[in-house]
PDB file of N, CA and C in Angstrom:
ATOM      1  N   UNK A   1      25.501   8.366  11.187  1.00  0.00           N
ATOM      2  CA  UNK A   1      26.177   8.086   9.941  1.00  0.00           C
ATOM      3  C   UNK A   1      26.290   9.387   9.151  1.00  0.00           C
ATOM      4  N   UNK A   2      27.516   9.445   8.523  1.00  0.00           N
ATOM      5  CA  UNK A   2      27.856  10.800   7.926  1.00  0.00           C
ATOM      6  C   UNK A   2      27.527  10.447   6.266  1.00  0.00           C
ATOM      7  N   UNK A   3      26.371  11.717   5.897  1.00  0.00           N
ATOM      8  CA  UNK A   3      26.334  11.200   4.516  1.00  0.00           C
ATOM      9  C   UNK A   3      26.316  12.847   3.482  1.00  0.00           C
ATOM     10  N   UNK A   4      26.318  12.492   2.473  1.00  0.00           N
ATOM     11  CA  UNK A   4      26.070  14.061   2.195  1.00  0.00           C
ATOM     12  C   UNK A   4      25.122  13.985   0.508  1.00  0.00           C
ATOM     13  N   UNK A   5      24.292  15.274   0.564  1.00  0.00           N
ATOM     14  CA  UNK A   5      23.126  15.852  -0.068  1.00  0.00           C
ATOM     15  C   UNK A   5      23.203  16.307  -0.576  1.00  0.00           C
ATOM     16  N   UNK A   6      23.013  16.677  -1.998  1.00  0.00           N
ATOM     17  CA  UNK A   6      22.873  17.257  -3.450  1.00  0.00           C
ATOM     18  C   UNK A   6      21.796  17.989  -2.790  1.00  0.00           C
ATOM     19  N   UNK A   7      21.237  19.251  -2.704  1.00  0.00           N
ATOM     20  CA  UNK A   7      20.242  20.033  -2.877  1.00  0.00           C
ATOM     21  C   UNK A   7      20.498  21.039  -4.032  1.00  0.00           C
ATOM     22  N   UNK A   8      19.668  21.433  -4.429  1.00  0.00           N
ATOM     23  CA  UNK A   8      19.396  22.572  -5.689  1.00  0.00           C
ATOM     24  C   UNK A   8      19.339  24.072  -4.381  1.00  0.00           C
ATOM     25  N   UNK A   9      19.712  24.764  -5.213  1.00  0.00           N
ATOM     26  CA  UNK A   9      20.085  26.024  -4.148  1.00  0.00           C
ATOM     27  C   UNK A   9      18.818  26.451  -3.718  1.00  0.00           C
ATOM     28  N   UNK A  10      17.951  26.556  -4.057  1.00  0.00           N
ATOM     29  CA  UNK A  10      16.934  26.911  -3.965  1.00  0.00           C
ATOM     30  C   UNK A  10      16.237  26.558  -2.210  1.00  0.00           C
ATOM     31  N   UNK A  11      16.463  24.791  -2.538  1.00  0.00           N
ATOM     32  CA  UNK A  11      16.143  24.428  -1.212  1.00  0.00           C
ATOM     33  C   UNK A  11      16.800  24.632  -0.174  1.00  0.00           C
ATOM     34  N   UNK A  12      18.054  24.277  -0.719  1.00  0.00           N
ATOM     35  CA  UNK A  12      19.176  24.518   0.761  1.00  0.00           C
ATOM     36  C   UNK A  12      19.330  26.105   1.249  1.00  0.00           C
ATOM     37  N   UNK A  13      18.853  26.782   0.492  1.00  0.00           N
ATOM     38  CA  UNK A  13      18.906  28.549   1.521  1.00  0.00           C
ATOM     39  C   UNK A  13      17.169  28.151   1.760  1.00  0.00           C
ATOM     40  N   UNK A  14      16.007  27.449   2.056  1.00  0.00           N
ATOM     41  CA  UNK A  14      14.619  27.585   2.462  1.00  0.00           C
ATOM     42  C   UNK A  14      15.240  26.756   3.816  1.00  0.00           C
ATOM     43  N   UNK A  15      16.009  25.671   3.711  1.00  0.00           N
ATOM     44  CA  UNK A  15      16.394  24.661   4.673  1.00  0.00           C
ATOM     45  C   UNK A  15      17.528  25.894   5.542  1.00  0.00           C
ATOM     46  N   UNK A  16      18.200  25.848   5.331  1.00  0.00           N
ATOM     47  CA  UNK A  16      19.307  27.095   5.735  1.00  0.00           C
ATOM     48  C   UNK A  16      18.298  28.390   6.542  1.00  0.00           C
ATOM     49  N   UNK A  17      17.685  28.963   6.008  1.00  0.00           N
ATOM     50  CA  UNK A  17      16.857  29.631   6.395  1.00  0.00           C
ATOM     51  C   UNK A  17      15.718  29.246   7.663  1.00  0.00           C
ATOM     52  N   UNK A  18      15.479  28.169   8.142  1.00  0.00           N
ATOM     53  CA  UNK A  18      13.921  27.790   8.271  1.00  0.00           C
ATOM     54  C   UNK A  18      14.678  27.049   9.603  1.00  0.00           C
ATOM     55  N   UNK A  19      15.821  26.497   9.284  1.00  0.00           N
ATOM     56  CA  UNK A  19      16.302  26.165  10.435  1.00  0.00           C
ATOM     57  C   UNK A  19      17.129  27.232  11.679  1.00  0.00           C
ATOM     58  N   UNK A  20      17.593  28.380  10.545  1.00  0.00           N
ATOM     59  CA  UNK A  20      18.273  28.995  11.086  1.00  0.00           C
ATOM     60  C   UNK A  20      16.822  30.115  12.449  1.00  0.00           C
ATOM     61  N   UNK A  21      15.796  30.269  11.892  1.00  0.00           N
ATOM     62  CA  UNK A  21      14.263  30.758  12.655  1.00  0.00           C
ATOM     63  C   UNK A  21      13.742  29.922  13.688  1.00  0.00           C
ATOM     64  N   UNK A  22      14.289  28.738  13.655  1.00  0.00           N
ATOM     65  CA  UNK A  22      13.599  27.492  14.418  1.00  0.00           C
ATOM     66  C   UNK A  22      14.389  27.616  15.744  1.00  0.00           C
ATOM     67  N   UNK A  23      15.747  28.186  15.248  1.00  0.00           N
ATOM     68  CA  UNK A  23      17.194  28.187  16.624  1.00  0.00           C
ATOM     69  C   UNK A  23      17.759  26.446  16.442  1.00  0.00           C
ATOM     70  N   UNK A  24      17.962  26.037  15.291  1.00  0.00           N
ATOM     71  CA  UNK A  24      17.893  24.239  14.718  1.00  0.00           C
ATOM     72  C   UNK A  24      19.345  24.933  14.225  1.00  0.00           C
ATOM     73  N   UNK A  25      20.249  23.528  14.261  1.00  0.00           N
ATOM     74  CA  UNK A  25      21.175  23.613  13.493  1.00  0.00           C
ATOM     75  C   UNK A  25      20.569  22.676  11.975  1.00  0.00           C
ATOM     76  N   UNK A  26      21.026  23.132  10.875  1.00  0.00           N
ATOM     77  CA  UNK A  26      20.450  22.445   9.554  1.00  0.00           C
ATOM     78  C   UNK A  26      20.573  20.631   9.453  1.00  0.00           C
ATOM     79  N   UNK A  27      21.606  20.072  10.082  1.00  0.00           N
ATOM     80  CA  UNK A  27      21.528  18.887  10.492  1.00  0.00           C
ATOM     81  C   UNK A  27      20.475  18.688  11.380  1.00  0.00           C
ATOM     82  N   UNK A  28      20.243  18.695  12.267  1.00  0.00           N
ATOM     83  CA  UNK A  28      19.040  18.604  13.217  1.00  0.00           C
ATOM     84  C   UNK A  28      17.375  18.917  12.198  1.00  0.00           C
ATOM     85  N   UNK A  29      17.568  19.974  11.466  1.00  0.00           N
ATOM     86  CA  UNK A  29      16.462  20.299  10.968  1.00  0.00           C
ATOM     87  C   UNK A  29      16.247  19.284   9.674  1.00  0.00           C
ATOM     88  N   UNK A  30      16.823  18.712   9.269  1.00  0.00           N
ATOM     89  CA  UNK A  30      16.793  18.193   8.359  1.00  0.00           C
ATOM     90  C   UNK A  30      16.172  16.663   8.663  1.00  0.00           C
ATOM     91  N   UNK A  31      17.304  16.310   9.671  1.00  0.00           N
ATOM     92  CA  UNK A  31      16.899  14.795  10.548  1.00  0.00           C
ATOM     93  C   UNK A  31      15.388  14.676  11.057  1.00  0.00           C
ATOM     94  N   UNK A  32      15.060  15.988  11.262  1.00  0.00           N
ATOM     95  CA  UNK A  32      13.685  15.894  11.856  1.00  0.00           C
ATOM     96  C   UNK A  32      12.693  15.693  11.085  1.00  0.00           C
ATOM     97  N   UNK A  33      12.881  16.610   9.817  1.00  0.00           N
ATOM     98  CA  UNK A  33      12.142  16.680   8.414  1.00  0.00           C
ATOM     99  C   UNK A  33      11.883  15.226   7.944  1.00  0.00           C
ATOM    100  N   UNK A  34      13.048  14.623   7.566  1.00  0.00           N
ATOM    101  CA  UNK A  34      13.423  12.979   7.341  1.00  0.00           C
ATOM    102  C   UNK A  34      12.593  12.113   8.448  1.00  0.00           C
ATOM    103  N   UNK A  35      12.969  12.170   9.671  1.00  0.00           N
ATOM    104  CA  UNK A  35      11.842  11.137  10.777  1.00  0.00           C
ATOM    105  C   UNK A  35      10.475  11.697  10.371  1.00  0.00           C
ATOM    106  N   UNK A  36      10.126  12.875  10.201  1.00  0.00           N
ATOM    107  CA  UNK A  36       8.244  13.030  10.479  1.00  0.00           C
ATOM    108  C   UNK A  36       8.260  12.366   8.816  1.00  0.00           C
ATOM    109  N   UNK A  37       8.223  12.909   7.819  1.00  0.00           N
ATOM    110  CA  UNK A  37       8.370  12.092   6.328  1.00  0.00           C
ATOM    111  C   UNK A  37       8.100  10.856   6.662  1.00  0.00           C
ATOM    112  N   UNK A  38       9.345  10.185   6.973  1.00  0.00           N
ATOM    113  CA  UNK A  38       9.480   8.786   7.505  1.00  0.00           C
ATOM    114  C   UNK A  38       7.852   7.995   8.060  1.00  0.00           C
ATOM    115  N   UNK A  39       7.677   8.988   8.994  1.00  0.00           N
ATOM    116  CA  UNK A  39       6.706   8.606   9.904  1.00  0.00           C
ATOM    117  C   UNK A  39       5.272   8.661   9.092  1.00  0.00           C
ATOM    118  N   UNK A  40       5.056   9.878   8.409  1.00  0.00           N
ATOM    119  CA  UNK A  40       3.728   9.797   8.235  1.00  0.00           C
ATOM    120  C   UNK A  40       3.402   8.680   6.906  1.00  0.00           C
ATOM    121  N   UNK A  41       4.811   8.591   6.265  1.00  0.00           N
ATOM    122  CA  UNK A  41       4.632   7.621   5.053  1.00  0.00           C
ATOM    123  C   UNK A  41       4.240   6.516   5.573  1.00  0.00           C
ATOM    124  N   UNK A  42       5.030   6.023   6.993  1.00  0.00           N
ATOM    125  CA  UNK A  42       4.545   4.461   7.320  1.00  0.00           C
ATOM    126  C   UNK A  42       2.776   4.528   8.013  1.00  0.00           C
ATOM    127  N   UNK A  43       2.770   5.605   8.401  1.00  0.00           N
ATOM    128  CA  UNK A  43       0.931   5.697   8.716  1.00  0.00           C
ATOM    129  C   UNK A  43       0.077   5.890   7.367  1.00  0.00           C
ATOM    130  N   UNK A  44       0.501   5.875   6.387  1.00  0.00           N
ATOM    131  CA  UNK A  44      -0.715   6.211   5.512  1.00  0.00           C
ATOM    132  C   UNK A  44      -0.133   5.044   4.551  1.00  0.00           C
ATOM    133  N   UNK A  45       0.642   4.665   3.968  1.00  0.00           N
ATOM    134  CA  UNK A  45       1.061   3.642   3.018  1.00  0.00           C
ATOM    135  C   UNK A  45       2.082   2.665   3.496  1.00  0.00           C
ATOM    136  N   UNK A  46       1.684   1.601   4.734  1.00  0.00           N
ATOM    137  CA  UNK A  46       2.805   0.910   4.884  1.00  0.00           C
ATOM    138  C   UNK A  46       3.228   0.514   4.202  1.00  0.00           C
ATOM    139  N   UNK A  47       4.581  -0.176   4.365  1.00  0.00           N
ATOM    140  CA  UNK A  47       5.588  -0.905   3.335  1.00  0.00           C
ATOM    141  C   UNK A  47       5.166  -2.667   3.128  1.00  0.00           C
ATOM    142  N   UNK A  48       4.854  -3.188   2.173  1.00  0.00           N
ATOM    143  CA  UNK A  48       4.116  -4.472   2.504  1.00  0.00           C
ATOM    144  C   UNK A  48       5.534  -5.098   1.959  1.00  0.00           C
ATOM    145  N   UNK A  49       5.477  -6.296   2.583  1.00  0.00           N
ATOM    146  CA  UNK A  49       6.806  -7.276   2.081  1.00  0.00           C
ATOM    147  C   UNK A  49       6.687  -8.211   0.715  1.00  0.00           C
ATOM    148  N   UNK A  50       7.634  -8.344   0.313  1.00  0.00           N
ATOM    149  CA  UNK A  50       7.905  -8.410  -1.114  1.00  0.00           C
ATOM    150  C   UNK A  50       7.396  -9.867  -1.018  1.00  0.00           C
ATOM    151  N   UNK A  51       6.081 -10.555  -2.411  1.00  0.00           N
ATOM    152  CA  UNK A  51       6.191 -11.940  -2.295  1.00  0.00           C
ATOM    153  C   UNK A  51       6.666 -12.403  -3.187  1.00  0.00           C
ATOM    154  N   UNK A  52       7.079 -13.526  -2.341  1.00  0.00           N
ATOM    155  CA  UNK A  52       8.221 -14.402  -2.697  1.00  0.00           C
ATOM    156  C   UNK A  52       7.566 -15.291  -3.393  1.00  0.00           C
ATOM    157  N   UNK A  53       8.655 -15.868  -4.341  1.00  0.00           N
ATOM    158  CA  UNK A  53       8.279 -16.707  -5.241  1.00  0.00           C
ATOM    159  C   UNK A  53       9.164 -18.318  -5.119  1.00  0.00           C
ATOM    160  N   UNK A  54       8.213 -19.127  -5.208  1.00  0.00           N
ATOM    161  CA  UNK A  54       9.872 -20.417  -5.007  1.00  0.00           C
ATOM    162  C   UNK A  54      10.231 -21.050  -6.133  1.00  0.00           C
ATOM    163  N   UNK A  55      11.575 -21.277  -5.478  1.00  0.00           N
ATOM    164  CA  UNK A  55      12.614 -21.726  -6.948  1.00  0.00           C
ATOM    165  C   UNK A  55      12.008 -23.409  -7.492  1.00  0.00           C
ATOM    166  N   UNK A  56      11.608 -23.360  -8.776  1.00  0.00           N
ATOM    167  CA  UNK A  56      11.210 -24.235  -8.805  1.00  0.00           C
ATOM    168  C   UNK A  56      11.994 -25.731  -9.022  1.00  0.00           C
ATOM    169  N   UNK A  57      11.538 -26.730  -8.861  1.00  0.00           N
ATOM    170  CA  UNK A  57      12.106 -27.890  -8.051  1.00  0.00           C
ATOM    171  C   UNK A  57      11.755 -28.717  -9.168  1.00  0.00           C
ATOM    172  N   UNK A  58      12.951 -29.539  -9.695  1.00  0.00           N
ATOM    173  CA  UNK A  58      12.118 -30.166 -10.797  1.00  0.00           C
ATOM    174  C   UNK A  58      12.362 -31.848  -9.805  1.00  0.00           C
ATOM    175  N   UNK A  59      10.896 -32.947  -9.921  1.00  0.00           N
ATOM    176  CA  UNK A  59      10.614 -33.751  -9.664  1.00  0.00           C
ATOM    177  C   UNK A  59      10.992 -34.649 -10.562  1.00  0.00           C
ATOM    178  N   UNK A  60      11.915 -35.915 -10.544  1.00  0.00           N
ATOM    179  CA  UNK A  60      12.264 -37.117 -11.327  1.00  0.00           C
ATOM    180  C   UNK A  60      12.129 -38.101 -10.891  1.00  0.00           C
ATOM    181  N   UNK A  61      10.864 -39.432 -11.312  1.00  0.00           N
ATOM    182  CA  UNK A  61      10.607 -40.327 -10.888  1.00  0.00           C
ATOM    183  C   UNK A  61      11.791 -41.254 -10.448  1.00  0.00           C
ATOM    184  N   UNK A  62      12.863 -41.275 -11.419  1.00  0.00           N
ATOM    185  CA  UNK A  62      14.178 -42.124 -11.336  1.00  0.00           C
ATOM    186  C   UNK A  62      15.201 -41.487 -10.766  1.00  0.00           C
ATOM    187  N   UNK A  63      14.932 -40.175  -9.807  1.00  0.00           N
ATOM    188  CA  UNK A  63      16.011 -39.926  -9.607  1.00  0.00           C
ATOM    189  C   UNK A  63      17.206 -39.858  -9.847  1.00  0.00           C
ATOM    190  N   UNK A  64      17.817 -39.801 -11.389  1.00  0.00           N
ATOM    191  CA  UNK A  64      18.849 -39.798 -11.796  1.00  0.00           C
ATOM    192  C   UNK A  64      19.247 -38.540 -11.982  1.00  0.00           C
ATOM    193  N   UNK A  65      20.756 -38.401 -11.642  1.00  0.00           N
ATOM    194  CA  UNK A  65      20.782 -37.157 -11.976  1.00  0.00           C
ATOM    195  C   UNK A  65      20.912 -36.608 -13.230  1.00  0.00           C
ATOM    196  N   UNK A  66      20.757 -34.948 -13.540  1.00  0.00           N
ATOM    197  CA  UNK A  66      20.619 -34.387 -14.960  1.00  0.00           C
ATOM    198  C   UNK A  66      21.685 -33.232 -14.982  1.00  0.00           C
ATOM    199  N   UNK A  67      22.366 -33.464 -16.320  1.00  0.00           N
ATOM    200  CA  UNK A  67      23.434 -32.040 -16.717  1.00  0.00           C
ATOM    201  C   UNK A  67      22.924 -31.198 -17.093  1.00  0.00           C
ATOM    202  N   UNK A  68      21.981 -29.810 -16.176  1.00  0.00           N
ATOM    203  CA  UNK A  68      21.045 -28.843 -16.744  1.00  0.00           C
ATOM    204  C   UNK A  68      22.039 -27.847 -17.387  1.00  0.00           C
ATOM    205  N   UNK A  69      22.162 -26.954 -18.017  1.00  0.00           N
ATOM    206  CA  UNK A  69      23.138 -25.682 -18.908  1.00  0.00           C
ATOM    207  C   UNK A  69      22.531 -24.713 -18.166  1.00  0.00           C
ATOM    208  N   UNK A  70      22.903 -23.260 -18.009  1.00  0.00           N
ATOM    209  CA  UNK A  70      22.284 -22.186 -17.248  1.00  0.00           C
ATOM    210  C   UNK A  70      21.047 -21.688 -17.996  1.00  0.00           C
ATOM    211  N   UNK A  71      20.894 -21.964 -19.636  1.00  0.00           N
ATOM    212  CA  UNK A  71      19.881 -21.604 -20.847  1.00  0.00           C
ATOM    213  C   UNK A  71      18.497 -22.546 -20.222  1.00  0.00           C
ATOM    214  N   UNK A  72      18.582 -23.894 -19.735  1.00  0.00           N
ATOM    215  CA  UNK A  72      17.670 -24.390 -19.302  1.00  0.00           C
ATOM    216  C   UNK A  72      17.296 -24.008 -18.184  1.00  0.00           C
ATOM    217  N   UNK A  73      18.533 -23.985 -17.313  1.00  0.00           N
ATOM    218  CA  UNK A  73      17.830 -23.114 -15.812  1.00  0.00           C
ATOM    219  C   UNK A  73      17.122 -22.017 -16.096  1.00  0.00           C
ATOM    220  N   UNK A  74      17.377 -21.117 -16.974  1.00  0.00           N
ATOM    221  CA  UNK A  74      16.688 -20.013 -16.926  1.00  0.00           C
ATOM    222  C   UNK A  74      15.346 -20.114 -17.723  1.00  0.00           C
ATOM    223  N   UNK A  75      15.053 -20.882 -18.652  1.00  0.00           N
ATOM    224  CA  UNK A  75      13.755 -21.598 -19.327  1.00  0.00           C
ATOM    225  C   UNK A  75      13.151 -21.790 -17.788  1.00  0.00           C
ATOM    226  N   UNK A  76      13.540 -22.500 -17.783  1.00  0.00           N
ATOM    227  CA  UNK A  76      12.190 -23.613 -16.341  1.00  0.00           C
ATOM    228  C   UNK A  76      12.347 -22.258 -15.160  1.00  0.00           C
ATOM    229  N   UNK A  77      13.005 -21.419 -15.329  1.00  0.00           N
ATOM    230  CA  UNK A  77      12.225 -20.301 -14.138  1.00  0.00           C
ATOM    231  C   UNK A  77      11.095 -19.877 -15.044  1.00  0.00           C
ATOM    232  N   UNK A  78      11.067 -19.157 -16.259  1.00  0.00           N
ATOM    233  CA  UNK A  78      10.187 -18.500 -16.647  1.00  0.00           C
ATOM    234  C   UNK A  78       9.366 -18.742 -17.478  1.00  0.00           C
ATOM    235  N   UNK A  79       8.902 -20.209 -17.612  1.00  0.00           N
ATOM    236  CA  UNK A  79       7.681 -20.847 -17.592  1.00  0.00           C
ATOM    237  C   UNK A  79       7.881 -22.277 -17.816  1.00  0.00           C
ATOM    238  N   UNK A  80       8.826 -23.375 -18.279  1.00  0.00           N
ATOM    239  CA  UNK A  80       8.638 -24.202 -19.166  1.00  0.00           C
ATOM    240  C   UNK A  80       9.853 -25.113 -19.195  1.00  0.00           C
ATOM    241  N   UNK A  81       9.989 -26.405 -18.657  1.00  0.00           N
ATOM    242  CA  UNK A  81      11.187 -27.449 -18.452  1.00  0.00           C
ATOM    243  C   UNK A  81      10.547 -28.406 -19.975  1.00  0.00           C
ATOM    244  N   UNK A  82      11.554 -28.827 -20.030  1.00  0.00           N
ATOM    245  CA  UNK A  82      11.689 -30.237 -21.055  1.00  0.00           C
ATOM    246  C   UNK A  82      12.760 -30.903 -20.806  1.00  0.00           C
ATOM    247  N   UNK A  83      12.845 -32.140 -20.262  1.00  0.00           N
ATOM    248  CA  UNK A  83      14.021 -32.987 -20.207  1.00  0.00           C
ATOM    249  C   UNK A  83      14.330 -33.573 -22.049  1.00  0.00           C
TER     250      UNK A  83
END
């Protein structure tokens, strides 16, 4: 995938440079930089998955149905229904 990088000059002539000593083209050197990064982040701080929360369900003995407004939907997510 073709994407492209804002660097501050600074870095891109250390990157430019560092690849150009390695015999790396700066794409290559960069990709590599990005996978080990990649890599050592998932060995020392995996990524834990986001918990989920469920939508809450409102229970009616009579089953009838109700004309909720989006002001109430959004009440009874964030703490508190009243029919």
């Amino acid at each position: 995938m073709r994407t492209t990088l804002d660097l501050p000059d600074e870095i891109y002539q250390r990157v430019k440079i560092t690849a150009i000593e390695r015999g790396e083209t700066m794409k290559g050197f960069v990709e590599r930089a990005v996978r080990n990064e990649l890599a050592q982040r998932q060995d020392r701080d995996p990524v834990k998955p986001a918990k989920r929360r469920p939508f809450p369900v409102l229970h009616l003995k009579d089953r009838t149905p109700i004309d909720i407004t989006n002001e109430q939907t959004e009440e009874a997510i964030l703490g508190g229904f009243s029919r």
